[in-house]
N, C-alpha and C. Protein backbone atom coordinates (compact mmCIF):
# COMPACT_ATOMS: atom_id res chain seq x y z
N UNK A 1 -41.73 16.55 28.40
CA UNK A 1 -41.21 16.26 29.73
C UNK A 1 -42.18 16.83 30.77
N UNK A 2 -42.24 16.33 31.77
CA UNK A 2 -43.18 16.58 32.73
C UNK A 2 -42.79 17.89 33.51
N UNK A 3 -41.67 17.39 33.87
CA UNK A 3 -40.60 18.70 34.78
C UNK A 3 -40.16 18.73 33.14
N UNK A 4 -40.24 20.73 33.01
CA UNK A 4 -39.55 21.16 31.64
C UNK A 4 -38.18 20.87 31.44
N UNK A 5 -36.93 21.13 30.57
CA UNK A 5 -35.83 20.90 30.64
C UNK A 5 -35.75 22.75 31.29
N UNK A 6 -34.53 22.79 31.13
CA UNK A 6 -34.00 23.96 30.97
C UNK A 6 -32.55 24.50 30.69
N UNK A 7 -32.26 25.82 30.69
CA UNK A 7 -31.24 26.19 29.13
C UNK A 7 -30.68 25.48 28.60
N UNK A 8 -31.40 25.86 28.06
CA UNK A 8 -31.85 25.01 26.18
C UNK A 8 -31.95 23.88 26.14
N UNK A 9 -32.09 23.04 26.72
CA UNK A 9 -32.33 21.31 26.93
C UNK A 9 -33.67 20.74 26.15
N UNK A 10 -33.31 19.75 24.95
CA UNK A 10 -34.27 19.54 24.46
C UNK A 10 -34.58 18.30 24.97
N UNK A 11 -36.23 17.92 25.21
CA UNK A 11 -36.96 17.12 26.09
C UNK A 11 -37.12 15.70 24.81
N UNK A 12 -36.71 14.82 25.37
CA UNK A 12 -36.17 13.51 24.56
C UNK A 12 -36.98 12.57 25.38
N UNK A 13 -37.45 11.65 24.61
CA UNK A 13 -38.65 10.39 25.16
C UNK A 13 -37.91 10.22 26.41
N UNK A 14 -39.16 9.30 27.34
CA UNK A 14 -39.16 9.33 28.88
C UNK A 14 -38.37 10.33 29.59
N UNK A 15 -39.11 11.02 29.44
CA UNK A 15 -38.56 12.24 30.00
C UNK A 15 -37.13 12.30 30.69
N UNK A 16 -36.80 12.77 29.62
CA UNK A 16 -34.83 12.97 29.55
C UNK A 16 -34.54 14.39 28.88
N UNK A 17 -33.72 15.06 29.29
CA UNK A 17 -33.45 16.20 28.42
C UNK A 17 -31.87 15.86 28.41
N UNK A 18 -31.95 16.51 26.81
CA UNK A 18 -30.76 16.72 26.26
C UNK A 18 -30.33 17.91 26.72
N UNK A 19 -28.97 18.07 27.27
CA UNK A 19 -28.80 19.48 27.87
C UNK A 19 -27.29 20.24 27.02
N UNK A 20 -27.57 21.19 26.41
CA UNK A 20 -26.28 21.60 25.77
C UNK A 20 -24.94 22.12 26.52
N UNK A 21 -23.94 21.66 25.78
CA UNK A 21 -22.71 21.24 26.11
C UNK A 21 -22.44 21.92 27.43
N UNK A 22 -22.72 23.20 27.90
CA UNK A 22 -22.59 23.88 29.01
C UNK A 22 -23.10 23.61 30.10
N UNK A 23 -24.59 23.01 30.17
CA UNK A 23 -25.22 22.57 31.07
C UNK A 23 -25.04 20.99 31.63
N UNK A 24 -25.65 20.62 32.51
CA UNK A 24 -25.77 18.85 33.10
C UNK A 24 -27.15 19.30 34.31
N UNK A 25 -27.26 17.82 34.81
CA UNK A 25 -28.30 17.58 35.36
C UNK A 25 -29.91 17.40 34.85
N UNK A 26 -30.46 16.41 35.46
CA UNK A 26 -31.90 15.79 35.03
C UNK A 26 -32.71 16.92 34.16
N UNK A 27 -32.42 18.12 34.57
CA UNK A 27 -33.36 19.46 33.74
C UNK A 27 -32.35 20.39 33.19
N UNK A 28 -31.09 19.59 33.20
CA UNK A 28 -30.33 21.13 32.21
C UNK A 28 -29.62 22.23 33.39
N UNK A 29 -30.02 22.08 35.04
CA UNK A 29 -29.96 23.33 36.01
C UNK A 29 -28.71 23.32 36.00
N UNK A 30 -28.21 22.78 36.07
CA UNK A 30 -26.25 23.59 36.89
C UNK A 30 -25.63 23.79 35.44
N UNK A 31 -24.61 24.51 35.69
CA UNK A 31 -23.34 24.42 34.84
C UNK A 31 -22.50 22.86 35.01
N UNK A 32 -22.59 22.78 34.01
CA UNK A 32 -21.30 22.02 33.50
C UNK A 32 -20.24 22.49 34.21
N UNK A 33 -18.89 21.81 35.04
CA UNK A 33 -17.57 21.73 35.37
C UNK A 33 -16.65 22.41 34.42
N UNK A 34 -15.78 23.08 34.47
CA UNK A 34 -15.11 23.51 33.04
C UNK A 34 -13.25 23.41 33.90
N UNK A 35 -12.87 22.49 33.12
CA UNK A 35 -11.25 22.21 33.11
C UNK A 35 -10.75 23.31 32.79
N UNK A 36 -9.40 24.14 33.83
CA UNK A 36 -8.73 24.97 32.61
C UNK A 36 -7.55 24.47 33.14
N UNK A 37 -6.21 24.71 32.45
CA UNK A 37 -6.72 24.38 30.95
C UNK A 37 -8.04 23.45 30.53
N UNK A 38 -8.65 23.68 29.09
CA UNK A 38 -9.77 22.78 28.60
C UNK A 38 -9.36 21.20 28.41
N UNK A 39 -9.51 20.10 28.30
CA UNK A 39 -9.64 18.93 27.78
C UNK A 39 -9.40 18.91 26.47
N UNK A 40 -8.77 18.38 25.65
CA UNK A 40 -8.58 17.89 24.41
C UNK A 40 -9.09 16.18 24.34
N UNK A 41 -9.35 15.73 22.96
CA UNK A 41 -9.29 14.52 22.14
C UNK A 41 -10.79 14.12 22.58
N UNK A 42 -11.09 14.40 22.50
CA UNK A 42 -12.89 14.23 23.23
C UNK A 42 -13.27 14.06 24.54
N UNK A 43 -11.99 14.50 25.35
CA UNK A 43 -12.16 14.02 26.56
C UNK A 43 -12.98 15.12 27.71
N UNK A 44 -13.64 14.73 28.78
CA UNK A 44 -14.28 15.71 29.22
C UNK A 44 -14.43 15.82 30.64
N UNK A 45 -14.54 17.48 31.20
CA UNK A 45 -14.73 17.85 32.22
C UNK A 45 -15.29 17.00 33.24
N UNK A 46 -14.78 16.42 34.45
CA UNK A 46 -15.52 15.61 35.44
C UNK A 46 -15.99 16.56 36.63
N UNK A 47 -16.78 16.54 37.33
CA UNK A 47 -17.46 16.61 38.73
C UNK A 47 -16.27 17.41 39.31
N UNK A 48 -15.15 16.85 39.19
CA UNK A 48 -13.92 16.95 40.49
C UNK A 48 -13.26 18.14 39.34
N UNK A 49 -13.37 18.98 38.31
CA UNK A 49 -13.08 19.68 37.47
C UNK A 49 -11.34 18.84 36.93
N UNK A 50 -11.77 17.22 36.69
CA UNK A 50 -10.21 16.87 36.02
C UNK A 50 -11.51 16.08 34.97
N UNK A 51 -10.11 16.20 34.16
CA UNK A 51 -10.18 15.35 32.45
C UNK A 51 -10.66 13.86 32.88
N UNK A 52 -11.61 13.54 32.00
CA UNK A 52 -11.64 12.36 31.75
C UNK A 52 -11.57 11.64 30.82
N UNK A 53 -10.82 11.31 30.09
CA UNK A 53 -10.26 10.56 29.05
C UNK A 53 -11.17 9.73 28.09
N UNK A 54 -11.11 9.87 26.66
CA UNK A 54 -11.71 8.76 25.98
C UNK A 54 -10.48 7.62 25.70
N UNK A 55 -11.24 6.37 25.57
CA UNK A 55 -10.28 5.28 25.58
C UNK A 55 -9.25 5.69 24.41
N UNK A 56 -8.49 5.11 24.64
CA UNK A 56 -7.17 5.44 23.96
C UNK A 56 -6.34 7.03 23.85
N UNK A 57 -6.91 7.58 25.09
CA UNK A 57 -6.07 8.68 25.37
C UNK A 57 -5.59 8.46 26.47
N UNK A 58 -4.78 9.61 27.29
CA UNK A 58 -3.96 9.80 28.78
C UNK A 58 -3.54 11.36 28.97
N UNK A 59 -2.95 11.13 29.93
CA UNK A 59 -2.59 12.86 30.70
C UNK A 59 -3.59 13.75 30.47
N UNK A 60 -3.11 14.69 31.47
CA UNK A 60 -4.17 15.93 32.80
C UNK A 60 -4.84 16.26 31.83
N UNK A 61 -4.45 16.43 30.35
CA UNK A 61 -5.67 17.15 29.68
C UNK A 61 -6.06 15.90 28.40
N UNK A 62 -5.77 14.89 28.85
CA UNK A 62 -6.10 14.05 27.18
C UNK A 62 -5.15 14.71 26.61
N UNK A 63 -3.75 14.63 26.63
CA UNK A 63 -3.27 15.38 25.24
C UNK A 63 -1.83 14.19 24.79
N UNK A 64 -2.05 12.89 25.57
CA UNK A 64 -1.13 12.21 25.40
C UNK A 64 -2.04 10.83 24.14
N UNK A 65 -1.06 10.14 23.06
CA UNK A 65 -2.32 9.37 22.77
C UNK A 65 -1.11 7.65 23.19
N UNK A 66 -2.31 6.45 23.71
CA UNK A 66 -1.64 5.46 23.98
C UNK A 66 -1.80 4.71 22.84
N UNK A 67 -0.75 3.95 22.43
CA UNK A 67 -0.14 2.81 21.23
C UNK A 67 0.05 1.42 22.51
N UNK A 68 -0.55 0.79 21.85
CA UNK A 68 -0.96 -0.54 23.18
C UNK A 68 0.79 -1.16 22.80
N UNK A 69 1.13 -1.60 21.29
CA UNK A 69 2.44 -1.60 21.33
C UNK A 69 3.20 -0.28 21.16
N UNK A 70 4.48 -0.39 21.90
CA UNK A 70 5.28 0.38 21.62
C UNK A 70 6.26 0.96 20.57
N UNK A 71 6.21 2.42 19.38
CA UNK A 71 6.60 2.73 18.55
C UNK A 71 8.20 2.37 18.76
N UNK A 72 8.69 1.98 17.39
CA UNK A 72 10.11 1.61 17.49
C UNK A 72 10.98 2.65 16.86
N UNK A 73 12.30 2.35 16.88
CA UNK A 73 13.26 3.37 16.63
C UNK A 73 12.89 4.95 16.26
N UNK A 74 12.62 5.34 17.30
CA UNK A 74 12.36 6.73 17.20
C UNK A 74 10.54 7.40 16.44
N UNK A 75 9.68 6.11 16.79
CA UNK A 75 8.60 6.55 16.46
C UNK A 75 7.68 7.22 17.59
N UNK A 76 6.98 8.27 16.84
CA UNK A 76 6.48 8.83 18.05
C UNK A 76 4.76 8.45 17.94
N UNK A 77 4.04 7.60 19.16
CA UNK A 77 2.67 8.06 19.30
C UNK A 77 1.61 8.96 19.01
N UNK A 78 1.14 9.17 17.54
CA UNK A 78 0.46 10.58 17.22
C UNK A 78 -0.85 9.92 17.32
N UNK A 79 -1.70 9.03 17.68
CA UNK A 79 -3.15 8.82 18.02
C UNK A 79 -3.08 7.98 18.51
N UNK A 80 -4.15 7.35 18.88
CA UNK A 80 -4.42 5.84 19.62
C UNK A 80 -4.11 4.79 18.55
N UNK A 81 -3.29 3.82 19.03
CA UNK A 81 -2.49 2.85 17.77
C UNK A 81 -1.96 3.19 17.06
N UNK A 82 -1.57 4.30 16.58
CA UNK A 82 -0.75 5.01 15.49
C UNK A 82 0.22 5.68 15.67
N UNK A 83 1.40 4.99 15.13
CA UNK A 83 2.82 5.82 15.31
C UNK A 83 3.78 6.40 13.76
N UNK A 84 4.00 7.24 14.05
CA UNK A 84 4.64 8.45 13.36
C UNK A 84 6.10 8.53 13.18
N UNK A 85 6.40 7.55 12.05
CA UNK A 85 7.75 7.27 11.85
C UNK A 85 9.06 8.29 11.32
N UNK A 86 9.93 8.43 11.82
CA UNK A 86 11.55 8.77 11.22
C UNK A 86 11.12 8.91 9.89
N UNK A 87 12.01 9.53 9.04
CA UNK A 87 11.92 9.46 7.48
C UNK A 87 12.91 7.87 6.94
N UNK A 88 13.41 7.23 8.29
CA UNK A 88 14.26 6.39 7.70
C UNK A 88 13.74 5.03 8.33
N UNK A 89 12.33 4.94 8.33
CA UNK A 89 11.52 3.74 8.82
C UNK A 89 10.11 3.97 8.58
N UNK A 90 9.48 2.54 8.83
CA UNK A 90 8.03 2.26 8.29
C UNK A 90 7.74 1.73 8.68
N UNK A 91 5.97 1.43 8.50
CA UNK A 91 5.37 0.18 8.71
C UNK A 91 4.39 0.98 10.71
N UNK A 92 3.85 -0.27 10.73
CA UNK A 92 2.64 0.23 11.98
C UNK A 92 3.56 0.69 13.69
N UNK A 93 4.61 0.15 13.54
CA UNK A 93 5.30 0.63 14.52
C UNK A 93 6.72 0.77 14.51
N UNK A 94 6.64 1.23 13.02
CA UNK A 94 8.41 2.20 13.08
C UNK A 94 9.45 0.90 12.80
N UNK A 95 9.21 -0.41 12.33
CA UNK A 95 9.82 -1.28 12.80
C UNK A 95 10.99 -1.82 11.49
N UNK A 96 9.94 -1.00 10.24
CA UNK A 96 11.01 -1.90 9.08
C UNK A 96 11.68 -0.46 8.77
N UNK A 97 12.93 -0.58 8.30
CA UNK A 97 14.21 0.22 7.93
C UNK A 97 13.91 0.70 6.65
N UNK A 98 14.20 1.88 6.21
CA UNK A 98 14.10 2.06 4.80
C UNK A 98 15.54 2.24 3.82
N UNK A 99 15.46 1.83 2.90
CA UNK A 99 16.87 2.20 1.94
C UNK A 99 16.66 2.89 1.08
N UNK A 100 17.21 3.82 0.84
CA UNK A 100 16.81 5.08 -0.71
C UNK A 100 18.41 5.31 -0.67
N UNK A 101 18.20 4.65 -2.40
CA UNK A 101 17.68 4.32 -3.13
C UNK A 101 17.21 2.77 -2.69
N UNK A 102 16.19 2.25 -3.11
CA UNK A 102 16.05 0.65 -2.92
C UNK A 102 17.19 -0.04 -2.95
N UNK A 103 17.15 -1.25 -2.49
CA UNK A 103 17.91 -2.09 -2.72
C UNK A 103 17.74 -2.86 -3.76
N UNK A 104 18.42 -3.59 -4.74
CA UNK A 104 18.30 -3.75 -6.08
C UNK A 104 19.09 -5.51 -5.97
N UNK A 105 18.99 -6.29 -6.82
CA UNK A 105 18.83 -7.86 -7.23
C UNK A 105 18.34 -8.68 -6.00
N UNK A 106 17.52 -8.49 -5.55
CA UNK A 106 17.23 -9.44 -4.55
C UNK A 106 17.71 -8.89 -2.90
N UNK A 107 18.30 -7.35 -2.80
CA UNK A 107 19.39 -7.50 -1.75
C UNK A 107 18.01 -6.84 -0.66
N UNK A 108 18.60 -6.98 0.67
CA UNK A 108 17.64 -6.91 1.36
C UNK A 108 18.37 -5.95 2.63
N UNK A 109 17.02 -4.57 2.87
CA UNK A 109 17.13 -3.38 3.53
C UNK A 109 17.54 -4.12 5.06
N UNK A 110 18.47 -3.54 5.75
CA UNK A 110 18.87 -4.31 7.11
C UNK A 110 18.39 -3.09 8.37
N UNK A 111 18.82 -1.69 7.70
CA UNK A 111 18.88 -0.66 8.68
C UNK A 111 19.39 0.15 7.84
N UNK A 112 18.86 1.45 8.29
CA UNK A 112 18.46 2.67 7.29
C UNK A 112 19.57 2.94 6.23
N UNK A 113 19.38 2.88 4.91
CA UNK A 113 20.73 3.14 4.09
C UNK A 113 21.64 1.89 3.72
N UNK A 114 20.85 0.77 4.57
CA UNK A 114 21.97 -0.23 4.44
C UNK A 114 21.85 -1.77 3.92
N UNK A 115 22.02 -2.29 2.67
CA UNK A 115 21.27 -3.36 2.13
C UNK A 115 22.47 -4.56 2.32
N UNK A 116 22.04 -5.53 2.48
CA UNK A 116 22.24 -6.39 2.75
C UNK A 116 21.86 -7.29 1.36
N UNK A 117 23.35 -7.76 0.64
CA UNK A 117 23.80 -8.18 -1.07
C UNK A 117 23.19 -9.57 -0.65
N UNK A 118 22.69 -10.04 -1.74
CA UNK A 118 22.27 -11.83 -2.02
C UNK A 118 23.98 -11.92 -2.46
N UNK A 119 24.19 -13.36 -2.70
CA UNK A 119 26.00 -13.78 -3.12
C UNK A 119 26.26 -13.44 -4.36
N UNK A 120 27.07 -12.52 -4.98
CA UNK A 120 27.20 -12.28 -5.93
C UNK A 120 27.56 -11.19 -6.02
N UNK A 121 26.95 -10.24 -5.33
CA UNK A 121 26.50 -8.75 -5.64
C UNK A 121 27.03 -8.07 -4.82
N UNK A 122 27.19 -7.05 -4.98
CA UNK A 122 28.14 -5.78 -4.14
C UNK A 122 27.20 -3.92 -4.41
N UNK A 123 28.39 -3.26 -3.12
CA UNK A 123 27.52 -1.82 -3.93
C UNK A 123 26.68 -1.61 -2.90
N UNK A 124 26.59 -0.52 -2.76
CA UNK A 124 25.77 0.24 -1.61
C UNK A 124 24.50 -0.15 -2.17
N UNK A 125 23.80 -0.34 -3.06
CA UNK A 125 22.52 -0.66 -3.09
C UNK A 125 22.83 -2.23 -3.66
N UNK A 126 23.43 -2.71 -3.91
CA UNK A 126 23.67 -4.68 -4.38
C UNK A 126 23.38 -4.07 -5.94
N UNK A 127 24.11 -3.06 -6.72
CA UNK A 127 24.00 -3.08 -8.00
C UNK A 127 24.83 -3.29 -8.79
N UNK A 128 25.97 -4.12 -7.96
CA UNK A 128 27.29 -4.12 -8.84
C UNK A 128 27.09 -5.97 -8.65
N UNK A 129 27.73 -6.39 -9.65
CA UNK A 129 27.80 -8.34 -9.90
C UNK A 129 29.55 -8.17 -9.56
């Protein structure tokens, strides 16, 4: 680099320095902004000392994550697109019901615990003819 970097900035083709995490500017000179609270989810310190978000995060510190659809019956948002189901649901957004024990001859899970018999069949799980 023509103009050196400085603390600790390593000098990267056409003269660019890499400036470590603490530092900013063309040579490394100022401090870095520091959020307190800090930033979470990779998100980082701006100019104006607020968070700036990587895509698929939100709130003052990045600590919220957005699901473009919305988690169902009681699922909660734990990353970007990913929701964190009840013990009594499944699937990408909380949406299918679970039955334990399964449902058995054909009968089909309606809502949590609760199967729904093909004709014939009876019984909390459709195991009785």
């Amino acid at each position: 680099c023509t103009i050196p970097c400085r603390n600790g900035g390593t000098c990267l083709r056409r003269n660019r320095c890499q400036c470590p995490e603490s530092f900013v500017g063309r040579q490394c000179q100022w401090n870095a902004p520091t959020c307190h609270p800090s930033c979470l989810n990779g998100g980082h310190c701006s100019r104006r000392k607020v968070c700036s978000c990587k895509k698929g995060w939100t709130g003052t510190r990045c600590e919220i994550a957005i699901c473009a659809l919305p988690c169902l019956n009681g699922g909660i948002c734990s990353s970007p697109g990913k929701c964190t189901c009840p013990d009594d649901y499944q699937g990408s957004r909380c949406q299918k019901a679970v039955c334990k024990p399964k449902c058995r001859r054909g009968g089909k899970c309606i809502g949590p615990g609760i199967c729904l018999c093909r004709a014939g069949f009876a019984g909390s799980n459709c195991e009785l003819r």
